[in-house]
Protein backbone atom coordinates (compact mmCIF):
# COMPACT_ATOMS: atom_id res chain seq x y z
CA UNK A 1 -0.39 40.94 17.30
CA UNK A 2 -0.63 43.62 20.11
CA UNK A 3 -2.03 40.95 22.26
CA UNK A 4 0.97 38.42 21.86
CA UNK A 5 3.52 41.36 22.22
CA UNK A 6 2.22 42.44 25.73
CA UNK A 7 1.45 37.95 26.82
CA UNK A 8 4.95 37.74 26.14
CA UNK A 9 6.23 40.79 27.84
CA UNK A 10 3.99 39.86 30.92
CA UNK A 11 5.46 36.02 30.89
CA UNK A 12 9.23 37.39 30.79
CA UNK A 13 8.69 40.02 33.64
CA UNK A 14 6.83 37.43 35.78
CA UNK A 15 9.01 34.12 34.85
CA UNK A 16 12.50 36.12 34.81
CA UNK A 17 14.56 33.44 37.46
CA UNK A 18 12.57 30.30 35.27
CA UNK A 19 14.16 32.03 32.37
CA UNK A 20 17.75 32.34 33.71
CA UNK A 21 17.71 28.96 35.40
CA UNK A 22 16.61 27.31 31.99
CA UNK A 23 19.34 29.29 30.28
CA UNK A 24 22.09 28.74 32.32
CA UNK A 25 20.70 24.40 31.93
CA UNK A 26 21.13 24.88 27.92
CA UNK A 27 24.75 26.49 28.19
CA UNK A 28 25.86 24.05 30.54
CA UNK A 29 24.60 21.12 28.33
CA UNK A 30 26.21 22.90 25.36
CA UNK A 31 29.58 23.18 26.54
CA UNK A 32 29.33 19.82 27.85
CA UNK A 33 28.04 18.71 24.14
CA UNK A 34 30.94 20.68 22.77
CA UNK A 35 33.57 19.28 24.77
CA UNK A 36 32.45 15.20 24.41
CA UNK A 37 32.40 15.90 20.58
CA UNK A 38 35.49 17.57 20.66
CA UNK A 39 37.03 14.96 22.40
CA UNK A 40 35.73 11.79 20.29
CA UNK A 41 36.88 14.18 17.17
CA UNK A 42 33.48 13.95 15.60
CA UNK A 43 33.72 17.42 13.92
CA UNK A 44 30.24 17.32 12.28
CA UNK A 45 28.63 17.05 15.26
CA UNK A 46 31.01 20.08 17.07
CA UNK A 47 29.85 21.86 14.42
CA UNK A 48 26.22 21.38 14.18
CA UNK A 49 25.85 22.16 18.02
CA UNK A 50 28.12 25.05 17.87
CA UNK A 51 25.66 26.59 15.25
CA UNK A 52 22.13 25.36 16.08
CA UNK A 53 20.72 26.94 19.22
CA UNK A 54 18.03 24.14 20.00
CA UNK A 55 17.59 25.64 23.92
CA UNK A 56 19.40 22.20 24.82
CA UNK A 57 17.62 19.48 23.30
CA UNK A 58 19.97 18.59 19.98
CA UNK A 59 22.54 18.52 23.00
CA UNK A 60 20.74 16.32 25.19
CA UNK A 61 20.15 13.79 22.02
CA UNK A 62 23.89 13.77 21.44
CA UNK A 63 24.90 13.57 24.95
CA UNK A 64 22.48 10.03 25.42
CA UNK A 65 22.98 8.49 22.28
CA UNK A 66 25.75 9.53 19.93
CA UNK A 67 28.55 10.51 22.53
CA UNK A 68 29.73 7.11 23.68
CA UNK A 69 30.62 6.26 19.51
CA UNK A 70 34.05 6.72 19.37
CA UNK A 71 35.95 7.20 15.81
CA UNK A 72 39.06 6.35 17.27
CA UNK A 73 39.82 2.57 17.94
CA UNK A 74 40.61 1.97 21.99
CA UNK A 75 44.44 1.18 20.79
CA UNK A 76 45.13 4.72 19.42
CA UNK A 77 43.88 6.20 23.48
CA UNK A 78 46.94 8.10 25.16
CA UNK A 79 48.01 5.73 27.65
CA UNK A 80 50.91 6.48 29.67
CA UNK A 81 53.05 3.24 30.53
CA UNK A 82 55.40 3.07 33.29
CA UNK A 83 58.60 1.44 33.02
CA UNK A 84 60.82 0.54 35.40
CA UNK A 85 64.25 1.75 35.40
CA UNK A 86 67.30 -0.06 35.54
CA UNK A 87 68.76 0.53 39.32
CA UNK A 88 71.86 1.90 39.50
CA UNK A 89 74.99 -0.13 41.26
């Protein structure tokens, strides 16, 4: 057990910027995760990536395959629709 302890503390010393790099990867793909689920109101999904900490991969799985669903029917988007006004004379 001694062994692992000190392989591990030797791999973190030596790998620190791999570490960081891969860290700063996993929140980026999180927030990005949390904000496409947030946004297609899929609440089951916000939730289970706001809880599990899978180092990026449940993220990644949502992000190429269960992102583009949409609940919402394309009628119910916010569109803004210009009118024209009547000119004045």
């Amino acid at each position: 057990m001694n062994n692992v302890s000190t392989a591990l503390t030797a791999f973190i010393s030596s790998h620190q910027y791999l570490i960081i790099v891969l860290s700063l990867i996993a929140l980026v793909l999180k927030g990005f995760a949390l904000w496409k689920s947030a946004r297609n109101s899929q609440k089951y999904w916000f939730v289970a990536l706001l809880i599990f900490n899978t180092l990026g991969v449940l993220e990644l799985i949502y992000l190429k395959f269960f992102s583009k669903m949409s609940i919402l029917p394309e009628s119910s988007e916010k569109k803004k629709v210009l009118r024209k006004r009547p000119s004045k004379r």
